[in-house]
PDB file of N, CA and C in Angstrom:
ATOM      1  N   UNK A   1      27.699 -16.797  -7.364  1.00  0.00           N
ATOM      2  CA  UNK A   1      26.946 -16.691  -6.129  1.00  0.00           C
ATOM      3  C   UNK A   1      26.777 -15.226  -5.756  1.00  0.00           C
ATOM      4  N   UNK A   2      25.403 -14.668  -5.834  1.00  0.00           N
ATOM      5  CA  UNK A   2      24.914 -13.396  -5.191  1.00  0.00           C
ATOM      6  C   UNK A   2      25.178 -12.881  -4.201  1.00  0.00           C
ATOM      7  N   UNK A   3      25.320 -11.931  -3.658  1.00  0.00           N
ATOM      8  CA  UNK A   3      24.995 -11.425  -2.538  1.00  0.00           C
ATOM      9  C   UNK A   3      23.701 -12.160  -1.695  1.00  0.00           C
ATOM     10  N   UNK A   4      23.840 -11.794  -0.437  1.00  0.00           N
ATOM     11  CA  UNK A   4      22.332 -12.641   0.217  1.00  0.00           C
ATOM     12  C   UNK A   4      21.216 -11.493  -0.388  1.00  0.00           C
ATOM     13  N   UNK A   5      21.477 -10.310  -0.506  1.00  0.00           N
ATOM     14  CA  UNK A   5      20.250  -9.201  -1.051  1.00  0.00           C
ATOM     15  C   UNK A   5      19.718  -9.815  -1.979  1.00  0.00           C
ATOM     16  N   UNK A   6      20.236 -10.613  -3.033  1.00  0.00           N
ATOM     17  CA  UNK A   6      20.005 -10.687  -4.216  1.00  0.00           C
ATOM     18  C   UNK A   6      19.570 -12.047  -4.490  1.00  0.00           C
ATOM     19  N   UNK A   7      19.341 -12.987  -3.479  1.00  0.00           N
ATOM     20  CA  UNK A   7      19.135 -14.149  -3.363  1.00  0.00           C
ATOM     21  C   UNK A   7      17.626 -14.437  -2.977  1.00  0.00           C
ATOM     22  N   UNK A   8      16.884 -15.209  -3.525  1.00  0.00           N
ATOM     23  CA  UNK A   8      14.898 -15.326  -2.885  1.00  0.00           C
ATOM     24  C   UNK A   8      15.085 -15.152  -1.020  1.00  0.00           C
ATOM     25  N   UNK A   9      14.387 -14.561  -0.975  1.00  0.00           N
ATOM     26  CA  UNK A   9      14.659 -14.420   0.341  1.00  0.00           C
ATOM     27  C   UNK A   9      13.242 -15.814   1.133  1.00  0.00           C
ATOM     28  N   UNK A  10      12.311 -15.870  -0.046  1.00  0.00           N
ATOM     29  CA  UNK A  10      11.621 -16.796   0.192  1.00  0.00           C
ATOM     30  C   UNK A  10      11.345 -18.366   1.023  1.00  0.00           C
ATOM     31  N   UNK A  11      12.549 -18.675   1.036  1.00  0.00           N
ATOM     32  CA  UNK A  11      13.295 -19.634   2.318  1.00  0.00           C
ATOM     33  C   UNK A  11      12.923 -19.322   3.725  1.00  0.00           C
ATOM     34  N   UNK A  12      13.111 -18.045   4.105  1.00  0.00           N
ATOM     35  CA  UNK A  12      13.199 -17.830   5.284  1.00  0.00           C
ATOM     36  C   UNK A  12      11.246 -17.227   5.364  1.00  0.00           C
ATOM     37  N   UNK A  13      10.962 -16.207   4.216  1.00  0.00           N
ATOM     38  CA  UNK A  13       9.387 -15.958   4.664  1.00  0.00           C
ATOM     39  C   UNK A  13       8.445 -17.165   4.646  1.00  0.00           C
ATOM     40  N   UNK A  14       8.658 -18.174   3.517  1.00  0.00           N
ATOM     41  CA  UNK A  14       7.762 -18.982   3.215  1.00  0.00           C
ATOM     42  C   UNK A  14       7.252 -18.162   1.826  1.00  0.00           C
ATOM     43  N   UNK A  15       7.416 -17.230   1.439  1.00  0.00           N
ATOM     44  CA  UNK A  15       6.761 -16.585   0.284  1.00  0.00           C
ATOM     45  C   UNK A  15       7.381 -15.670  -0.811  1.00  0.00           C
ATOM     46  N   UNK A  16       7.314 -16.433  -1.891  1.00  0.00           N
ATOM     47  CA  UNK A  16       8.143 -15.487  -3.241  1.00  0.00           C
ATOM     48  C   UNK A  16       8.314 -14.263  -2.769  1.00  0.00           C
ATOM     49  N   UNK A  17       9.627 -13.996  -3.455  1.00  0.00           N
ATOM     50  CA  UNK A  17      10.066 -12.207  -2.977  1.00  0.00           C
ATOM     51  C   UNK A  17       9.030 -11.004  -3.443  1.00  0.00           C
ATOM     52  N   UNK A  18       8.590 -11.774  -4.587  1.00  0.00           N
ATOM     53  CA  UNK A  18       7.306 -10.555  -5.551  1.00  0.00           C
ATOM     54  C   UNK A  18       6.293 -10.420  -4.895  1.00  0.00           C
ATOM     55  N   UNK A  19       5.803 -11.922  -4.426  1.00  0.00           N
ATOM     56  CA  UNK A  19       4.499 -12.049  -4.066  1.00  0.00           C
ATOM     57  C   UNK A  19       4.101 -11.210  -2.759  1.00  0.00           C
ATOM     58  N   UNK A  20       5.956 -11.361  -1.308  1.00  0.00           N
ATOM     59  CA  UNK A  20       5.635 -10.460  -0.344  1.00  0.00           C
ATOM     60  C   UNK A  20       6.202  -9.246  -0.613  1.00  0.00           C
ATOM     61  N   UNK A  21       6.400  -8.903  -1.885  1.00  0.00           N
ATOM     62  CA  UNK A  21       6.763  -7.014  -1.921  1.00  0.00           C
ATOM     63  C   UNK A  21       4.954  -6.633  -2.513  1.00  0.00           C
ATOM     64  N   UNK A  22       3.894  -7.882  -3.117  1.00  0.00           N
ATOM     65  CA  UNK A  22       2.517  -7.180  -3.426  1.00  0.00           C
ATOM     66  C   UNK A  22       2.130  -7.145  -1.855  1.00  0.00           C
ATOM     67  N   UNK A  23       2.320  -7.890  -1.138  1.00  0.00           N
ATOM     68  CA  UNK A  23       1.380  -8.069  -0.019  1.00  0.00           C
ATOM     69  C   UNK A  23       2.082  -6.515   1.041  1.00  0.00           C
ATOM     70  N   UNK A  24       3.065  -6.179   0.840  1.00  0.00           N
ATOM     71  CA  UNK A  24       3.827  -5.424   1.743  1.00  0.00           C
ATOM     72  C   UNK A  24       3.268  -3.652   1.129  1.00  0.00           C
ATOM     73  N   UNK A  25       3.166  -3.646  -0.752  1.00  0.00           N
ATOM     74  CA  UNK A  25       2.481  -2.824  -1.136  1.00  0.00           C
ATOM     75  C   UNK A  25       0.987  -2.215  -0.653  1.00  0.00           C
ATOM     76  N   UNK A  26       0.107  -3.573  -0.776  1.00  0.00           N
ATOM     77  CA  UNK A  26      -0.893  -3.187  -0.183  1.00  0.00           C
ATOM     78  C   UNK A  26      -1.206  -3.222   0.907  1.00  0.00           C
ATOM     79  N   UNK A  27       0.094  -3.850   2.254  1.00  0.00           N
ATOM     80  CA  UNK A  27      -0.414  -3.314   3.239  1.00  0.00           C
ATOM     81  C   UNK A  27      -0.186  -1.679   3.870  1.00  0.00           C
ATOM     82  N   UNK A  28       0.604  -1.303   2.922  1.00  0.00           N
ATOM     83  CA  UNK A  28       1.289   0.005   2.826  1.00  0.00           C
ATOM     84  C   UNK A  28       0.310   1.478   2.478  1.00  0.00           C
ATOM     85  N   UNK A  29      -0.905   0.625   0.980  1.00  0.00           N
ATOM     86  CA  UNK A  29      -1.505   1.354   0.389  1.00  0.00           C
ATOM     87  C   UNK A  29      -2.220   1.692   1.824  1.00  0.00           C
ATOM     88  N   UNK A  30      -3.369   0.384   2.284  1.00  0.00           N
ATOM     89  CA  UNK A  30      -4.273   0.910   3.095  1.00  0.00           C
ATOM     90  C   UNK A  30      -3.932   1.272   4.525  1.00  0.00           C
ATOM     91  N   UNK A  31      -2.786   1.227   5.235  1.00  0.00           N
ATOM     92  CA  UNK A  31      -2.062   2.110   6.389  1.00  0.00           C
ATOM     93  C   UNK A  31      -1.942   3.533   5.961  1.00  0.00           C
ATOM     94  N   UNK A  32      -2.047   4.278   4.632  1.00  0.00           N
ATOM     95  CA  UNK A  32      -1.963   5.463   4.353  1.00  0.00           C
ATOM     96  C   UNK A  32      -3.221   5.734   4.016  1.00  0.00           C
ATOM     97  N   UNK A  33      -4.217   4.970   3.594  1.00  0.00           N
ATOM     98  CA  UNK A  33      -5.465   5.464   3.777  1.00  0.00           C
ATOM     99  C   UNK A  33      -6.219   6.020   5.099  1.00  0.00           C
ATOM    100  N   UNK A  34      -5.661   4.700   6.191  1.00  0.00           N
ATOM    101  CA  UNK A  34      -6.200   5.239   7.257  1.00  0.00           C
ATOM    102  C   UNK A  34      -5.406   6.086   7.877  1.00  0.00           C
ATOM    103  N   UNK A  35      -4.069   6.725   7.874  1.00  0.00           N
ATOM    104  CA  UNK A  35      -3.789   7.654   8.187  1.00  0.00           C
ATOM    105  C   UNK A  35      -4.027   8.987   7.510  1.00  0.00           C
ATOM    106  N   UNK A  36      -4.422   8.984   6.116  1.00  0.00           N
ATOM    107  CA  UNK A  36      -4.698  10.431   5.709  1.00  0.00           C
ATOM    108  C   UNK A  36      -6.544  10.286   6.526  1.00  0.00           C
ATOM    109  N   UNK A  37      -7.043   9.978   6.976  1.00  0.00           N
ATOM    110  CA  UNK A  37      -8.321  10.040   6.954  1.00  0.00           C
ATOM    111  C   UNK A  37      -8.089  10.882   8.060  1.00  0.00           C
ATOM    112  N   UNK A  38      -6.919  10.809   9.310  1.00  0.00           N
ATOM    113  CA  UNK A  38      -6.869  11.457  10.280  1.00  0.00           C
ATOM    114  C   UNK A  38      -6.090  13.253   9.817  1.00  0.00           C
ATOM    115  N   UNK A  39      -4.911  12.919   8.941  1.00  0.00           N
ATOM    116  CA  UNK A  39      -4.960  14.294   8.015  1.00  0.00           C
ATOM    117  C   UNK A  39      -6.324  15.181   7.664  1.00  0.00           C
ATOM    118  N   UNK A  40      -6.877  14.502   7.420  1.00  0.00           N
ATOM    119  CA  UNK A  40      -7.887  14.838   6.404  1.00  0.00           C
ATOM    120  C   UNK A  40      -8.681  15.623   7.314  1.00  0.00           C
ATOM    121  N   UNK A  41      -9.351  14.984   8.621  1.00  0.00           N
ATOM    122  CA  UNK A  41     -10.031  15.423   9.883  1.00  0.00           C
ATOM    123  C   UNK A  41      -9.262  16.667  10.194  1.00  0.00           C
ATOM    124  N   UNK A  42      -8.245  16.897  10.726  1.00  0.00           N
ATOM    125  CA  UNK A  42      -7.239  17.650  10.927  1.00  0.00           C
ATOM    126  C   UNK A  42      -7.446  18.659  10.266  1.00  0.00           C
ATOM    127  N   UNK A  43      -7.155  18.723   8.716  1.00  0.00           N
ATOM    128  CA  UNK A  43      -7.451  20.143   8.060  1.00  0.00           C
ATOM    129  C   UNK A  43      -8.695  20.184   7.870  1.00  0.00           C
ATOM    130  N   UNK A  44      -9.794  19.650   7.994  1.00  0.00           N
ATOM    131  CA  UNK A  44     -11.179  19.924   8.245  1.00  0.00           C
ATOM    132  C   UNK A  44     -11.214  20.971   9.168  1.00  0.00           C
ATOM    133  N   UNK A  45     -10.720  20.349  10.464  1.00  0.00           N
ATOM    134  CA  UNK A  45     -10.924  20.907  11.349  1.00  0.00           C
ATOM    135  C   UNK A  45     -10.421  22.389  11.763  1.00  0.00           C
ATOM    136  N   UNK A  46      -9.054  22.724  11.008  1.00  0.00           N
ATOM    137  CA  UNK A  46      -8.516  23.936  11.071  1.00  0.00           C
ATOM    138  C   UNK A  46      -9.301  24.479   9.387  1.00  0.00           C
ATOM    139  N   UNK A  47     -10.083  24.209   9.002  1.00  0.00           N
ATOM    140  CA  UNK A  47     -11.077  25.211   7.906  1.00  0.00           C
ATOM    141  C   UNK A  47     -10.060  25.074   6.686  1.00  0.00           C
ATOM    142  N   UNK A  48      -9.108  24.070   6.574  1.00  0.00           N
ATOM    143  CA  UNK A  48      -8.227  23.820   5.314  1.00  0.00           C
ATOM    144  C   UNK A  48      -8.562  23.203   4.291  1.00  0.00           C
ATOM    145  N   UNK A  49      -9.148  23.879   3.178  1.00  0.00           N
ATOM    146  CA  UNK A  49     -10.080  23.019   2.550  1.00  0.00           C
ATOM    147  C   UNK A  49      -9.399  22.721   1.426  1.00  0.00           C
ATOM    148  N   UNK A  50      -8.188  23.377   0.931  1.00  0.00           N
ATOM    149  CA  UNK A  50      -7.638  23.390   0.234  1.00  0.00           C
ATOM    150  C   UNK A  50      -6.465  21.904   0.244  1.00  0.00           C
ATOM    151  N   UNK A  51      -6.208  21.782   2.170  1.00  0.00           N
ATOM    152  CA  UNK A  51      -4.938  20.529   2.263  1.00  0.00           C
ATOM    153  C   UNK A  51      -6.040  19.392   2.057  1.00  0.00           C
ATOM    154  N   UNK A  52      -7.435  19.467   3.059  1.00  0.00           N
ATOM    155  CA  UNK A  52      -8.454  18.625   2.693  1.00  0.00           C
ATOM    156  C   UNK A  52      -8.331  17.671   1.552  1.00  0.00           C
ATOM    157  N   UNK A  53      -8.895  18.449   0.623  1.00  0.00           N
ATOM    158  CA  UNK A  53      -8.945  18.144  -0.958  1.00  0.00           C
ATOM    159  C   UNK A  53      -7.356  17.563  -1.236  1.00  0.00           C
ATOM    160  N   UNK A  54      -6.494  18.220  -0.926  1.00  0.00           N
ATOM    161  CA  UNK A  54      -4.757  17.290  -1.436  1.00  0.00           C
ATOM    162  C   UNK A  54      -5.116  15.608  -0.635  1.00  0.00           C
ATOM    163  N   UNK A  55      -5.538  15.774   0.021  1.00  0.00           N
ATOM    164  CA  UNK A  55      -5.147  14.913   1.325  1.00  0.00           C
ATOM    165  C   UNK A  55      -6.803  13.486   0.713  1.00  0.00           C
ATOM    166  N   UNK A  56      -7.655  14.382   0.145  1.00  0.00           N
ATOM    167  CA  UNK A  56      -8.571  13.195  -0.039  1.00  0.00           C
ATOM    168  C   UNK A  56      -8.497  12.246  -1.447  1.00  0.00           C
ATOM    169  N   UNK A  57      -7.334  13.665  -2.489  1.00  0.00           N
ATOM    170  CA  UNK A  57      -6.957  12.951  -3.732  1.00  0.00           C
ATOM    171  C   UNK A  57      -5.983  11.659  -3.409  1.00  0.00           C
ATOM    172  N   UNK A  58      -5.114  11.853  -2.334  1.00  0.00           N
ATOM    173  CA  UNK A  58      -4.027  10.955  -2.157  1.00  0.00           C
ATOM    174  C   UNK A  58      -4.442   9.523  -1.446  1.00  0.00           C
ATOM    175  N   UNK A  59      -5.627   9.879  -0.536  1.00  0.00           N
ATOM    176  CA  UNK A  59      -6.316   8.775  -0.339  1.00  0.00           C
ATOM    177  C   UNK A  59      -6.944   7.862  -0.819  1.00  0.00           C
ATOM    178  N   UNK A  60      -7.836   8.476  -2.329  1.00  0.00           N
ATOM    179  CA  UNK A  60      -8.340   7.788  -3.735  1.00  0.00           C
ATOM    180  C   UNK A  60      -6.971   7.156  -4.224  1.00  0.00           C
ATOM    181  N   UNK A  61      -6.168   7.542  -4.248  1.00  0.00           N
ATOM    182  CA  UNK A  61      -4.788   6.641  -5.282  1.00  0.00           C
ATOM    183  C   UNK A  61      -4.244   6.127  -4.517  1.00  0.00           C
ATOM    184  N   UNK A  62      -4.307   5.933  -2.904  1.00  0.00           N
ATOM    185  CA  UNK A  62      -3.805   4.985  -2.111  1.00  0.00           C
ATOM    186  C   UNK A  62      -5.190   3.804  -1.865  1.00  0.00           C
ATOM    187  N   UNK A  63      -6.419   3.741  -2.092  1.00  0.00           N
ATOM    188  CA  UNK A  63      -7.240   3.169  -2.165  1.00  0.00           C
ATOM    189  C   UNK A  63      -7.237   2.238  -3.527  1.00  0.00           C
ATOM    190  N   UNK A  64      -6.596   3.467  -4.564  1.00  0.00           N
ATOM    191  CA  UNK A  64      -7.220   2.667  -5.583  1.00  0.00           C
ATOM    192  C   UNK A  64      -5.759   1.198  -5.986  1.00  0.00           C
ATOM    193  N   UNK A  65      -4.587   1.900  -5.798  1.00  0.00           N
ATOM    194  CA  UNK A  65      -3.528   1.047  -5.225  1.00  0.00           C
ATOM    195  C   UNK A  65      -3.988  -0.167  -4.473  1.00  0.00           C
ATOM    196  N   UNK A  66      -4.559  -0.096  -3.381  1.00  0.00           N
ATOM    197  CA  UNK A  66      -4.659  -1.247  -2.403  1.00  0.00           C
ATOM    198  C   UNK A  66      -5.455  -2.323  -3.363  1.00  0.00           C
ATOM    199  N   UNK A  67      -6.447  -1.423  -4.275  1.00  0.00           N
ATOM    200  CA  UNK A  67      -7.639  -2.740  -4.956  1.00  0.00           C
ATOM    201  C   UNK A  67      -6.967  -3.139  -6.103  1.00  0.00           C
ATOM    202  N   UNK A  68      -5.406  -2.505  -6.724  1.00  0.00           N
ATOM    203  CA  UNK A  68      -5.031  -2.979  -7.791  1.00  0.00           C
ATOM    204  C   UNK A  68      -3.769  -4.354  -7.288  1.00  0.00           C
ATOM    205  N   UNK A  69      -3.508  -4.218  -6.120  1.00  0.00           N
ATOM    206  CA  UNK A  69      -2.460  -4.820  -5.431  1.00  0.00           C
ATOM    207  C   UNK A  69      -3.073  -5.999  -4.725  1.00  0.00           C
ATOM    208  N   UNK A  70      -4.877  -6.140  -4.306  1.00  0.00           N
ATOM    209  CA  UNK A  70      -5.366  -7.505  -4.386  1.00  0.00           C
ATOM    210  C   UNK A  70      -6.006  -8.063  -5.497  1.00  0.00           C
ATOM    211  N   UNK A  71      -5.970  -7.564  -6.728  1.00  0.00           N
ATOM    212  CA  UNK A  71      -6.209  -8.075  -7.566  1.00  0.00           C
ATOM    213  C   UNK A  71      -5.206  -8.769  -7.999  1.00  0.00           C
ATOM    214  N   UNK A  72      -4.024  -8.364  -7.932  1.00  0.00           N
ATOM    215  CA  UNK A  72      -2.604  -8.934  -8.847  1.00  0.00           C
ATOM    216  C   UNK A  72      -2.652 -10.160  -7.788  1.00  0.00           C
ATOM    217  N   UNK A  73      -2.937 -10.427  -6.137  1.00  0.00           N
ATOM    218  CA  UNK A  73      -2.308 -11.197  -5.320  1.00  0.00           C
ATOM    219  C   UNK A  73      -3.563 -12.662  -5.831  1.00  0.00           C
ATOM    220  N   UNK A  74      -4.683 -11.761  -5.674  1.00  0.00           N
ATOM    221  CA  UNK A  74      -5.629 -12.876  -6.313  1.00  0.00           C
ATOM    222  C   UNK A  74      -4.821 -13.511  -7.749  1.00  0.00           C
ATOM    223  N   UNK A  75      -4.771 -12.971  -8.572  1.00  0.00           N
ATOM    224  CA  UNK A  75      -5.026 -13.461  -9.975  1.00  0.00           C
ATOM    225  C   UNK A  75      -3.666 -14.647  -9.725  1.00  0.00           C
ATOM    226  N   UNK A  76      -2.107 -13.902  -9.147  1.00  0.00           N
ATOM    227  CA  UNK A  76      -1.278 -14.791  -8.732  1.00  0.00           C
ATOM    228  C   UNK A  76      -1.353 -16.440  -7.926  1.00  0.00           C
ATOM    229  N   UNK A  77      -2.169 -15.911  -6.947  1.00  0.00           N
ATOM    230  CA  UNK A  77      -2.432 -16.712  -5.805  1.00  0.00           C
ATOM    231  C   UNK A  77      -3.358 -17.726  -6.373  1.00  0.00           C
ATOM    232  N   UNK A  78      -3.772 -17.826  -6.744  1.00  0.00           N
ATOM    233  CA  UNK A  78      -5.201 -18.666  -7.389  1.00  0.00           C
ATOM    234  C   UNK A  78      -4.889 -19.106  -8.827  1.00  0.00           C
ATOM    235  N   UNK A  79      -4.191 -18.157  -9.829  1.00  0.00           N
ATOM    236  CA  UNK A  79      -3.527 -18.867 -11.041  1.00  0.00           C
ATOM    237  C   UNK A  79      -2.643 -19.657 -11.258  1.00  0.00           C
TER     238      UNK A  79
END
């Protein structure tokens, strides 16, 4: 007998432990999208074109995250 950490916690969510660490991923990805967008404004706005650009790469790989994290929930969810 496990620890409770180590046990489906699924009982109590209603939902496989995997399935809510994808859903918790991508709600994660796109909460950092819309917060770098306000980064992003920010060093616009102080002429930072340099954090800009850091700040719009990290938003593409938190975007592109969010569309790889409903694809897995689809293909799961529906397979």
């Amino acid at each position: 007998m496990g620890s409770a950490h180590e046990q489906e916690t699924g009982g109590v969510t209603g939902t496989k432990d995997k399935d809510y660490n994808l859903v918790w991923f991508v709600e994660q990805c796109l909460s950092n999208v819309l917060r770098l967008e306000t980064y992003i404004a920010d060093a616009e706005r102080d002429g930072d074109d340099e954090l800009a650009d850091l700040f719009r790469r990290a938003q593409a790989e938190s975007r592109k995250g969010a569309e790889q994290g409903k694809d897995f929930l689809r293909r799961r969810l529906t397979g």
